[in-house]
Structure formats: C-alpha cells, structure tokens
C-alpha atoms as a PDB file:
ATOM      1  CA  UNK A   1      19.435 -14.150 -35.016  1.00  0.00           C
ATOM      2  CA  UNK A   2      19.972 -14.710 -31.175  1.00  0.00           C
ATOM      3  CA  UNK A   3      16.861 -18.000 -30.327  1.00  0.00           C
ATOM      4  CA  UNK A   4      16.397 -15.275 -27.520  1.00  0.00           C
ATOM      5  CA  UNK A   5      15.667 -12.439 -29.333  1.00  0.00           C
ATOM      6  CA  UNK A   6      13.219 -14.573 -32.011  1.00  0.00           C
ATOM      7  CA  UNK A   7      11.067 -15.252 -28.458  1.00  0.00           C
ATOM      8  CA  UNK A   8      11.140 -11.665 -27.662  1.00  0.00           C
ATOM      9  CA  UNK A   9      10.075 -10.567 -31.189  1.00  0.00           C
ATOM     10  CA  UNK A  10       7.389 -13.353 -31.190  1.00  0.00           C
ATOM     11  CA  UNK A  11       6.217 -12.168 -27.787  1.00  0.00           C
ATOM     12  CA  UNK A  12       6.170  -8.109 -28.569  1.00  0.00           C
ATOM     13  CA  UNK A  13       3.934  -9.312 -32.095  1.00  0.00           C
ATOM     14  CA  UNK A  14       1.686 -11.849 -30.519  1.00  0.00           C
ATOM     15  CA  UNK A  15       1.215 -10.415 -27.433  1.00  0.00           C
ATOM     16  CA  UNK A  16      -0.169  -6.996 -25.260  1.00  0.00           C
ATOM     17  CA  UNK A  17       0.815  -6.394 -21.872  1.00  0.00           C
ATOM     18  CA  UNK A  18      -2.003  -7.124 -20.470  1.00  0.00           C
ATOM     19  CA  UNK A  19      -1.934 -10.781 -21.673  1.00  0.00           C
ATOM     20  CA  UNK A  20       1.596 -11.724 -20.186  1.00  0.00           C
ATOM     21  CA  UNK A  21       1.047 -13.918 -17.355  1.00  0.00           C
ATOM     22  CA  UNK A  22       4.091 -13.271 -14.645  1.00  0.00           C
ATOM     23  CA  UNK A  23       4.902 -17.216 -14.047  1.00  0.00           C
ATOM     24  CA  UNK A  24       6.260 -17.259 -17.667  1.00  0.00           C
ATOM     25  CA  UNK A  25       7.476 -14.244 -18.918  1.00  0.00           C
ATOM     26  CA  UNK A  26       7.773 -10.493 -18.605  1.00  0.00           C
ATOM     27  CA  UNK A  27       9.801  -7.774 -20.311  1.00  0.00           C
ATOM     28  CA  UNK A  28      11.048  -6.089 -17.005  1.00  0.00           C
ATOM     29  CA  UNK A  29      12.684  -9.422 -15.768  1.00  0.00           C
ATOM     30  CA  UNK A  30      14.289 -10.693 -19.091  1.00  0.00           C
ATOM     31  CA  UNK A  31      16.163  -7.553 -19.202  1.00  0.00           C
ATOM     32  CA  UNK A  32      17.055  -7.231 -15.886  1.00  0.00           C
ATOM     33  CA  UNK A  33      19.139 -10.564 -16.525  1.00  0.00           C
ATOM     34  CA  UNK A  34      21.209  -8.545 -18.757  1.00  0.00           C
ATOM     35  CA  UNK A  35      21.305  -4.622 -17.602  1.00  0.00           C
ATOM     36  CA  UNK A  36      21.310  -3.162 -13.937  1.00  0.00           C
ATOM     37  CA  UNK A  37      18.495  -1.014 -14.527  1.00  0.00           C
ATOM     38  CA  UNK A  38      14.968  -1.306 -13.406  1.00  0.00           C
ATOM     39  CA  UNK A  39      12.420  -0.350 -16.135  1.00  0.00           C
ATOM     40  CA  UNK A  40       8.429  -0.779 -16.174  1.00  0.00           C
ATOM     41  CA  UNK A  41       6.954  -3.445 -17.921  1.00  0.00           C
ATOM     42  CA  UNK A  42       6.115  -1.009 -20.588  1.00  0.00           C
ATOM     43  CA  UNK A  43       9.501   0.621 -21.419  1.00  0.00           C
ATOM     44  CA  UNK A  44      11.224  -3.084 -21.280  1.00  0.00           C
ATOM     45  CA  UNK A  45       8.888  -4.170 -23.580  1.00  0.00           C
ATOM     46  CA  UNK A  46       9.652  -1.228 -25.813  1.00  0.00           C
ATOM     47  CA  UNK A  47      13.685  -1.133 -25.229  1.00  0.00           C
ATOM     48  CA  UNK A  48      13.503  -4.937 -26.065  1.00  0.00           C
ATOM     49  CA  UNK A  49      11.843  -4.105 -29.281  1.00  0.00           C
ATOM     50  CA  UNK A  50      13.809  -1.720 -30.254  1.00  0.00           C
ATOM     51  CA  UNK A  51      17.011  -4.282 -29.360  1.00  0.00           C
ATOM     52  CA  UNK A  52      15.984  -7.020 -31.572  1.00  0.00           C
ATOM     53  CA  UNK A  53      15.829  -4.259 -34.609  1.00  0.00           C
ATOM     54  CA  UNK A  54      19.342  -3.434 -33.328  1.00  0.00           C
ATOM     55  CA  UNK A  55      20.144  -7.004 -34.031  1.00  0.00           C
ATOM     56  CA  UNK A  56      18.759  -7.345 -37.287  1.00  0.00           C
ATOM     57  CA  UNK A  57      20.725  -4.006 -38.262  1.00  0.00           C
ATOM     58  CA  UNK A  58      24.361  -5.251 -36.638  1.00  0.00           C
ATOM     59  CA  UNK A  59      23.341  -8.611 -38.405  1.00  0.00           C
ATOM     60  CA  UNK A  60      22.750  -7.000 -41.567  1.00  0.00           C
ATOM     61  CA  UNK A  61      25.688  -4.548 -41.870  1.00  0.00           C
ATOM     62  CA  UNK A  62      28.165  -7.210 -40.581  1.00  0.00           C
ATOM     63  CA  UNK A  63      26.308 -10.301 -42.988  1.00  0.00           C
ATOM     64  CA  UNK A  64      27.368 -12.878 -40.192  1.00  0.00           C
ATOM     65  CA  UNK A  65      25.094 -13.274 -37.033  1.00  0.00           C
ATOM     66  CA  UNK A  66      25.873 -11.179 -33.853  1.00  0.00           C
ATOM     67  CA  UNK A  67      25.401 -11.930 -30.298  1.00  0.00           C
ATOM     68  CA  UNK A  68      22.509 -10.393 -27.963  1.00  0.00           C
ATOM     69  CA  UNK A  69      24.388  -9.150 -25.862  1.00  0.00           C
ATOM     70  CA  UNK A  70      26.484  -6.864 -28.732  1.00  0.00           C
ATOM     71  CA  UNK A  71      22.945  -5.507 -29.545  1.00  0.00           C
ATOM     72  CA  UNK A  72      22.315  -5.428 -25.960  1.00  0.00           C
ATOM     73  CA  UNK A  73      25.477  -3.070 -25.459  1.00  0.00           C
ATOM     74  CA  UNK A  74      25.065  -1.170 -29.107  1.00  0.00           C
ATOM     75  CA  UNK A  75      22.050  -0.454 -28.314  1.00  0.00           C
ATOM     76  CA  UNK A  76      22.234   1.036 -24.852  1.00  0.00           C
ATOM     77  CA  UNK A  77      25.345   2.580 -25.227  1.00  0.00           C
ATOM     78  CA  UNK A  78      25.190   4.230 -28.724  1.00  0.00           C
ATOM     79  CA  UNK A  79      21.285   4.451 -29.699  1.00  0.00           C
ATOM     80  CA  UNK A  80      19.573   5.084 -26.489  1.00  0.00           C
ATOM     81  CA  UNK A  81      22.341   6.414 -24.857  1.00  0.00           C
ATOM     82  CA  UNK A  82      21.564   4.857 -20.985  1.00  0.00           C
ATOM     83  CA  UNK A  83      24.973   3.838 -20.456  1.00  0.00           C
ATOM     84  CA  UNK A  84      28.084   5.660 -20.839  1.00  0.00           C
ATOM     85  CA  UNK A  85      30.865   3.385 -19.856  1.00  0.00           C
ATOM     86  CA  UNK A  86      30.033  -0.006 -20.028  1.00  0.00           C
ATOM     87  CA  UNK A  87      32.298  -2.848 -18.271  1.00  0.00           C
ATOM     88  CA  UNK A  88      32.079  -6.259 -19.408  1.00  0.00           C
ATOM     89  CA  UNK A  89      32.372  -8.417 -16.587  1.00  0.00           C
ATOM     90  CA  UNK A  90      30.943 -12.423 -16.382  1.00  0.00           C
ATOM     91  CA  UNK A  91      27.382 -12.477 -15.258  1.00  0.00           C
ATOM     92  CA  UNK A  92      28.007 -15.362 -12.951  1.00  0.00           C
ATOM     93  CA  UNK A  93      31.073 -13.234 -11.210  1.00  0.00           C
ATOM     94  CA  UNK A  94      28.360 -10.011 -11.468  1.00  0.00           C
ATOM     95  CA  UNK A  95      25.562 -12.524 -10.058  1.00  0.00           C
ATOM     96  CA  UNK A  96      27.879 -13.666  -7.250  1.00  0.00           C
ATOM     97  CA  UNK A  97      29.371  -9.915  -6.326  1.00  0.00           C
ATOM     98  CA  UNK A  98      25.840  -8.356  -6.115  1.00  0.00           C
ATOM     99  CA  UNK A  99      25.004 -11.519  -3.697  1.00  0.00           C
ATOM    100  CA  UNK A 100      28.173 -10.397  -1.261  1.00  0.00           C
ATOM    101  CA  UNK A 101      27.183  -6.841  -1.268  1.00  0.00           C
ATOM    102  CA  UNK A 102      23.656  -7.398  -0.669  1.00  0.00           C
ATOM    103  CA  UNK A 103      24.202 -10.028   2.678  1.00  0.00           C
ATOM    104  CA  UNK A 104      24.967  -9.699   5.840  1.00  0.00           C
ATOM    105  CA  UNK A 105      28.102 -11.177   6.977  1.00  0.00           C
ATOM    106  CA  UNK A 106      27.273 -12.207  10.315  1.00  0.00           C
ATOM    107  CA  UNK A 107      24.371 -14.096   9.227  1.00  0.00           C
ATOM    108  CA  UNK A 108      24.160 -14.422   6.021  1.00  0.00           C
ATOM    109  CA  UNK A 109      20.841 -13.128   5.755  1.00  0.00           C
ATOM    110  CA  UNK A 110      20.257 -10.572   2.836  1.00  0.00           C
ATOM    111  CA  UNK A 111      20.754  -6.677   4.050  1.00  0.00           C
ATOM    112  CA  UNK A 112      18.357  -4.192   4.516  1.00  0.00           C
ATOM    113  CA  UNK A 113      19.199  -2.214   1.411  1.00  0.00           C
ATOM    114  CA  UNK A 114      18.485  -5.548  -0.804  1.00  0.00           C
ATOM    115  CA  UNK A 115      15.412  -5.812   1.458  1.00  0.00           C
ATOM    116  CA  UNK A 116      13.492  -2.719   0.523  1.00  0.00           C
ATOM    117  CA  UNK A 117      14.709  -2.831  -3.096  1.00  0.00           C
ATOM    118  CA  UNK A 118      12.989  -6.806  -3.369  1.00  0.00           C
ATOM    119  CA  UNK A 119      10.034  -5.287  -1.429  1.00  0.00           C
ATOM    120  CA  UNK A 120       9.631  -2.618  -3.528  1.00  0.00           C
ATOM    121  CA  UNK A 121       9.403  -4.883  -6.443  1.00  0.00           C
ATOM    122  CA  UNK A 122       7.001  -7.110  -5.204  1.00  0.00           C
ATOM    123  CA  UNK A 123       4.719  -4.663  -4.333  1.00  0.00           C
ATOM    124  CA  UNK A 124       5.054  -3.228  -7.905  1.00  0.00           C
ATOM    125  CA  UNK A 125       4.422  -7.073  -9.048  1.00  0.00           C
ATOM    126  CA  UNK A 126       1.686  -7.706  -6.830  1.00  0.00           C
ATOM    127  CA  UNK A 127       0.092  -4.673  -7.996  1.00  0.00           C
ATOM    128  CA  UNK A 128       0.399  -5.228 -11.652  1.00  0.00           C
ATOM    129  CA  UNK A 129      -1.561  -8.672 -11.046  1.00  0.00           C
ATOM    130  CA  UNK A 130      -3.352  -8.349  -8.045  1.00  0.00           C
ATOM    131  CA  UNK A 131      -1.389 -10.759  -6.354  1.00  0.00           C
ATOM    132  CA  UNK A 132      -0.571 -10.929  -2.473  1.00  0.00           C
ATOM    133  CA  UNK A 133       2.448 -11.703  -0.726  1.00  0.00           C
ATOM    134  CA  UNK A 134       2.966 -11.789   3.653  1.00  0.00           C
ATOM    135  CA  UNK A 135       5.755 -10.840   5.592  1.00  0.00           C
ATOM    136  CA  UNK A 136       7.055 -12.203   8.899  1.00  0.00           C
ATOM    137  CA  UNK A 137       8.915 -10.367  11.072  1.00  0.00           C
ATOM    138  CA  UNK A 138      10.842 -12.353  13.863  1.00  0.00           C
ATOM    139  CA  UNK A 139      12.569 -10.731  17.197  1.00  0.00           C
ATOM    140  CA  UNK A 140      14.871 -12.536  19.220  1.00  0.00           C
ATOM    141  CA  UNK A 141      12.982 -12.631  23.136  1.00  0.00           C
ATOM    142  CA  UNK A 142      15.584 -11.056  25.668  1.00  0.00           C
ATOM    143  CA  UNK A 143      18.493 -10.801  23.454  1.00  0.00           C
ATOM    144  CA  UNK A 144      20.012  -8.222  25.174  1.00  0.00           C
ATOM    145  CA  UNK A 145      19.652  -9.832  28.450  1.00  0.00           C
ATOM    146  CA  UNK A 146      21.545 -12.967  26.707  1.00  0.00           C
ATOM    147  CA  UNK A 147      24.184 -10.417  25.473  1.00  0.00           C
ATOM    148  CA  UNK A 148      24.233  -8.854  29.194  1.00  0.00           C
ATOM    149  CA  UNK A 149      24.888 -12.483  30.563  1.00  0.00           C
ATOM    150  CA  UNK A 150      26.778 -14.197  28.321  1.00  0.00           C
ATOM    151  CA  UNK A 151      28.967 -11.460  26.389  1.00  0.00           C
ATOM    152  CA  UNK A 152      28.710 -10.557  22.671  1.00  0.00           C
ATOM    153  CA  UNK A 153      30.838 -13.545  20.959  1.00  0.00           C
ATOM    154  CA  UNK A 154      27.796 -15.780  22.426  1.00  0.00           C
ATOM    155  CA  UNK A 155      25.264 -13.399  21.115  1.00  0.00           C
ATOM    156  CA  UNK A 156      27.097 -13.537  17.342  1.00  0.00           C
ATOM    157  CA  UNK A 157      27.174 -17.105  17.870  1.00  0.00           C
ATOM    158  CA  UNK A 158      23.051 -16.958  18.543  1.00  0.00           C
ATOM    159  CA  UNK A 159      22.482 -14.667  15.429  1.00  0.00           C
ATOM    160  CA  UNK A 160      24.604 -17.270  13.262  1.00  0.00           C
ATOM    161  CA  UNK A 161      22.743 -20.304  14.330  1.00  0.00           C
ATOM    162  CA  UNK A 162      19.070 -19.327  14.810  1.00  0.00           C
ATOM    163  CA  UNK A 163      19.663 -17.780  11.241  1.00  0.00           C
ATOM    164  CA  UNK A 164      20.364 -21.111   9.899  1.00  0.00           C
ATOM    165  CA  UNK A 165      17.434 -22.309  11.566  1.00  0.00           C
ATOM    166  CA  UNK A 166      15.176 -19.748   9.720  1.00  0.00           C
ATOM    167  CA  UNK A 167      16.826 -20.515   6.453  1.00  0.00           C
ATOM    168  CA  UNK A 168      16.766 -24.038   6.125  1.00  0.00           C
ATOM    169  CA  UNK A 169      12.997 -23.907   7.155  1.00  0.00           C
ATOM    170  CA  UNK A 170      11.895 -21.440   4.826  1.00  0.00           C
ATOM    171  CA  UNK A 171      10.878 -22.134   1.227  1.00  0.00           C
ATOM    172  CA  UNK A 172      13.371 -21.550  -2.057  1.00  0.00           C
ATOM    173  CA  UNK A 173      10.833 -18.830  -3.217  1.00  0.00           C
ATOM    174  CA  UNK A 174      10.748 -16.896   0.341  1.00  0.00           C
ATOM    175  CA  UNK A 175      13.747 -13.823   0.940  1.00  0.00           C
ATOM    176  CA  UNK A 176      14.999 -13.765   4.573  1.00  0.00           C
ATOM    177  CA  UNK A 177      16.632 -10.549   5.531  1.00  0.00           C
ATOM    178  CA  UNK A 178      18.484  -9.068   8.523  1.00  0.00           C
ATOM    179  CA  UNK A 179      15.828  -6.270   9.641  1.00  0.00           C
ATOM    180  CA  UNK A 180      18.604  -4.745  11.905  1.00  0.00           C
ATOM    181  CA  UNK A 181      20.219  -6.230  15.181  1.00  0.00           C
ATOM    182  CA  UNK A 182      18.317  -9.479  16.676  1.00  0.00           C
ATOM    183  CA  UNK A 183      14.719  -8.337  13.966  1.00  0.00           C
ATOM    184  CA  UNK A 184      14.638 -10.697  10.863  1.00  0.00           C
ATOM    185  CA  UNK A 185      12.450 -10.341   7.775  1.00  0.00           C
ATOM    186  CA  UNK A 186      10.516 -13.151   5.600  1.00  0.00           C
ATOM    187  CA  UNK A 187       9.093 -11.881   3.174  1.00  0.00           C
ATOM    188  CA  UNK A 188       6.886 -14.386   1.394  1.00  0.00           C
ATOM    189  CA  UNK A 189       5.605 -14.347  -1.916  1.00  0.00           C
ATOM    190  CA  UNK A 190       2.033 -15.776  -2.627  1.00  0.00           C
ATOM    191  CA  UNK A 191       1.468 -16.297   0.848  1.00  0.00           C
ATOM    192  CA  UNK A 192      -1.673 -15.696   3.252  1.00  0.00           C
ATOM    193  CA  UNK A 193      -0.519 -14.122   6.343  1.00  0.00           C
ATOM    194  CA  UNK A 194      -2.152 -17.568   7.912  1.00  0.00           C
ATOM    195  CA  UNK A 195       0.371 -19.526   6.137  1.00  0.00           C
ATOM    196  CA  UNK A 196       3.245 -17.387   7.508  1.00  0.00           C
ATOM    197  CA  UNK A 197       1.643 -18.340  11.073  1.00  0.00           C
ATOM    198  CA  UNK A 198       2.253 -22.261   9.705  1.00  0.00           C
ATOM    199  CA  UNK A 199       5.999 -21.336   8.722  1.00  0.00           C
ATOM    200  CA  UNK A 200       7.048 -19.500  12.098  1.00  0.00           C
ATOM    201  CA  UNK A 201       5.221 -22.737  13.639  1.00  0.00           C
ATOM    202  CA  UNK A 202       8.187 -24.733  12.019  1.00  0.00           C
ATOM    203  CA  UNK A 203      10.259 -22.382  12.596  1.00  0.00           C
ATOM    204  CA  UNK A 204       9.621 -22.581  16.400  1.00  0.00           C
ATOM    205  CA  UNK A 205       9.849 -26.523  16.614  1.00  0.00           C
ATOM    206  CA  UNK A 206      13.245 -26.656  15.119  1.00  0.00           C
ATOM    207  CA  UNK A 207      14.326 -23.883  17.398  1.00  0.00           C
ATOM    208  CA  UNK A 208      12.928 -25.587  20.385  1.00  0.00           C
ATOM    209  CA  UNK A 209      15.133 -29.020  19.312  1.00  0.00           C
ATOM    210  CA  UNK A 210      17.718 -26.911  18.582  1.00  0.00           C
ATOM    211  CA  UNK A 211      21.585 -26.791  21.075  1.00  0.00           C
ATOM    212  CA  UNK A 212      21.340 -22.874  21.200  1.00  0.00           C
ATOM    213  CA  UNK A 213      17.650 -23.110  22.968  1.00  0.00           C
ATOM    214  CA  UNK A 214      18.294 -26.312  25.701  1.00  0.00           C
ATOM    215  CA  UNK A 215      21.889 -23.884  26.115  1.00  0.00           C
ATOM    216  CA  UNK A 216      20.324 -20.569  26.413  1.00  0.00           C
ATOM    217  CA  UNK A 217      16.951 -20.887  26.262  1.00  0.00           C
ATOM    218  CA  UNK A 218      16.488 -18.572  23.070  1.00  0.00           C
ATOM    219  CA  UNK A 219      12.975 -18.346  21.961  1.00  0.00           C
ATOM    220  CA  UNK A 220      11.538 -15.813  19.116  1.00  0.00           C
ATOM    221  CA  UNK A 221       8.622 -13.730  18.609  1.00  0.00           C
ATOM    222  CA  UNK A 222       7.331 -13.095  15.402  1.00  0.00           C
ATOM    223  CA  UNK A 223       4.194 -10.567  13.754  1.00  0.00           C
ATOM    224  CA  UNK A 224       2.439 -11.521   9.726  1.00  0.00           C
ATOM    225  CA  UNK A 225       0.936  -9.000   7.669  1.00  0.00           C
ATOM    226  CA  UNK A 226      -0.181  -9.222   4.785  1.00  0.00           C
ATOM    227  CA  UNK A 227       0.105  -7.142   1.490  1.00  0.00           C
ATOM    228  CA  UNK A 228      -3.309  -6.207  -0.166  1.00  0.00           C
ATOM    229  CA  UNK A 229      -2.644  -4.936  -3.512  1.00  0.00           C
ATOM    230  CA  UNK A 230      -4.069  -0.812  -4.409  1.00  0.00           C
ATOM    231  CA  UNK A 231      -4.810  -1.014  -0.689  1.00  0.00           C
ATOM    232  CA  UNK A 232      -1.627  -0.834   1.316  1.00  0.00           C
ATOM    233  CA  UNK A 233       2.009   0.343   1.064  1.00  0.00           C
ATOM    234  CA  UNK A 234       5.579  -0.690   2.350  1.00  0.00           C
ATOM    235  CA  UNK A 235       5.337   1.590   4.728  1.00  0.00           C
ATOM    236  CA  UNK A 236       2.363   0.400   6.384  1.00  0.00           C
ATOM    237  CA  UNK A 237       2.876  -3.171   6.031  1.00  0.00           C
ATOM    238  CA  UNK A 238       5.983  -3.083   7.458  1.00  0.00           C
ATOM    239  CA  UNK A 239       4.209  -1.045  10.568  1.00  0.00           C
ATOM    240  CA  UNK A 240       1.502  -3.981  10.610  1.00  0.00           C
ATOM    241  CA  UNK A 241       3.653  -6.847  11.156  1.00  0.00           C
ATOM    242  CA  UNK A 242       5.629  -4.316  13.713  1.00  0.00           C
ATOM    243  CA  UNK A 243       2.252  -3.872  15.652  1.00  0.00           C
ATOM    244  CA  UNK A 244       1.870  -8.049  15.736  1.00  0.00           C
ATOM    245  CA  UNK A 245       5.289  -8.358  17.054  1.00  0.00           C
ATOM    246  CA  UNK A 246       4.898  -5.807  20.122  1.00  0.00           C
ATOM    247  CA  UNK A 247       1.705  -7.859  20.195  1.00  0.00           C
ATOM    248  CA  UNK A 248       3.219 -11.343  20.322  1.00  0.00           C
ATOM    249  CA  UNK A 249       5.576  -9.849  22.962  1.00  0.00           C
ATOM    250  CA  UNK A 250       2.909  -8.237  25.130  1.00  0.00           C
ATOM    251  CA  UNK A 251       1.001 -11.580  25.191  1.00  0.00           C
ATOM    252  CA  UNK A 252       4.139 -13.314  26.730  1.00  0.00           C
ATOM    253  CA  UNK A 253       6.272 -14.069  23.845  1.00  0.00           C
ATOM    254  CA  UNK A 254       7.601 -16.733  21.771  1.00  0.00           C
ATOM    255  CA  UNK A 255       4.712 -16.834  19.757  1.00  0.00           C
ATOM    256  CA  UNK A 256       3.513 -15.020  16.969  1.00  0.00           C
ATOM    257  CA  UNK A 257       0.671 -12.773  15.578  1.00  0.00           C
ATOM    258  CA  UNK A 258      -1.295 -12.633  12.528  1.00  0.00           C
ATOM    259  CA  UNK A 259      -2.307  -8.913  12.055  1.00  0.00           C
ATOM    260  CA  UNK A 260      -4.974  -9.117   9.973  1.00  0.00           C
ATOM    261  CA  UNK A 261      -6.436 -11.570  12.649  1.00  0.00           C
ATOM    262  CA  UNK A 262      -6.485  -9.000  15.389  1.00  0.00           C
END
C-alpha cells in the first residue's frame, strides 16, 4: 500500500477531528492536492477513508500493489460517482495552468476570482480554529491624475513596478491580489491588523527609494482590518479595510489606517 495512504489510515484510526492541528495535517488539504473539489473537513476525512479501502480492494483483486492515485480515480469516478470524465494531466503542468488563470497579467498579482476563493477559505480555516488573519488594502494616490499627465503606457509601467515592490516585501505565507485597477489586496494570514501597519511601513520605504517615486512621485494609501473569527464576514471585512483607506486618504494620504484602531 501507497506510504500515503498508511498515514491517512493511521490518522482516520488514531485521530477525531477535533484533535487535528492545521500546521500538520488536515483531510480537506491532502485531497485537494489530488482532486479540484473543495470538501469540509468532515467529508475529506470520510472520502479519504473510504479511498484507502478502495486501495486495499484494487490491491487485493489485482495481488500486486496499485498507485493512490488509481484508487484516487476508481474511487471517484466509479464508487462515488463525483467525476464523470476524468483527464489525466501532470500535476505540476495542472499546478502551473491554474497559476496563469488565476494572475493578472499586467502585474502579476493573483486575480480577483482567486482572491475571494483564498478568502473564502481562510475564513472557513480561521473559523474552524479560531484563528485570525488581516488584510491590507493599498490604493495608488492620484493615479488617474498620473494617467491624465503622463498617458496609460506610463501608468502600466507604474502598476508593474510598484507591484514588484509589494511582492518582494511581503512574506512567502501572505497572497497579494489585484483588487481591480490601481486597489491591491494582502491578505495576511496569522496577522494582527497592527502588524499589517508594520508591513505597509516597509512597503512605503522601499517605494519612497524606489525610480518610479523620485520620477513621478507615486505614493500609496493603504486601510488593515482584521478578521475576528464567528464575529465577522468577507463582506464586512472587506468594507472595514475600505473605510481605513477613504480614511488614510481623507487624512492626506500616503499613509495607512488600522481599522480596528479607529
């Protein structure tokens, strides 16, 4: 048998739930690595179970040992019955496809459809073990006054670089998104919306060192919220860090605001 599925047997025997701490393991994510399909901790655990007696079964009727993934495919195609035409296709090509469709090509920032979907699972993760996470939203001050002046190529240009700037600042762990036009999204796992306030500080020096700022003086404005698990939503904590940006604009911009500070 698969050293793989011998874990995940040990783990569904040994183990509830309850008791599966989410900086080692968890049912939902394992299987995520090998199906496109999000499932609750709870169904994973029981699909996964119910894959590693698909295994022994394949194992048993062929007498030579069979690879998870045939179980994987078995499984989910003939015995539960969740896919109906499955395409085998590399997971590193898969991996490196979903990446494409999920950025944006200007600035290589991930999309706004990859950006609710990761929120959105966060949220279900911070809820599940009362764990927080921040987000930062960042504006570029005047932008349209820079596109007005200088034309659009300049303005790509300005996306392009600052965008680097934000992503070589930001931490492995931390998602940076294109919100929509010159708005970016950070969204920080683990994070106190003070500690976001530290990041956009380093964020800020490198942009004020930076060619694009001593060329066109391009500053940013940025609100943190923070999520409180059971007591907030995406909707709303997207509106928070909204109402610390018009904030951080209001006050005379490139700056930012912590909304659970105001």
């Amino acid at each position: 048998m698969d050293e793989f599925a011998k874990k995940i047997l040990d783990l569904i025997n040994t183990r509830s739930d309850a008791h599966i701490p989410e900086d080692k393991f968890t049912f939902s994510d394992s299987l995520s690595q090998y199906i496109d399909i999000d499932f609750s901790e709870h169904e994973a655990k029981e699909h996964w179970k119910n894959i590693s007696l698909k295994l022994q079964e394949l194992e048993t009727k062929l007498h030579k040992k069979v690879s998870l993934y045939l179980a994987i495919v078995d499984y989910f195609t003939e015995t539960n019955k969740v896919i109906d035409s499955p395409v085998l296709v590399e997971i590193k090509v898969l991996r490196e496809t979903e990446e494409m469709a999920m950025q944006d090509g200007l600035t290589g920032a991930f999309n706004r459809r990859y950006m609710d979907i990761y929120l959105r699972k966060e949220i279900n993760r911070c809820n599940r073990y009362e764990k927080s996470f921040s987000v930062m939203l960042l504006d570029i001050d005047d932008f349209k006054k820079i596109n007005d002046t200088y034309g659009h190529v300049v303005g790509d240009t300005i996306l392009s670089e600052i965008s680097k700037i934000f992503k070589s600042t930001i931490r492995e762990e931390d998602v940076f998104c294109r919100y929509g036009g010159e708005e970016f999204l950070i969204i920080m796992p683990e994070t106190t919306a003070e500690k976001a306030v530290c990041l956009y500080q380093r964020i800020k020096d490198k942009l004020l060192e930076s060619d694009i700022h001593k060329s066109f003086n391009v500053t940013v404005s940025a609100g943190a919220a923070r999520y409180k698990p059971g007591k907030d939503n995406l909707v709303n904590l997207i509106r928070y860090a909204d109402i610390a940006l018009y904030k951080a604009k209001a006050q005379g911009k490139n700056r930012i605001v912590n909304y659970d500070s105001e």
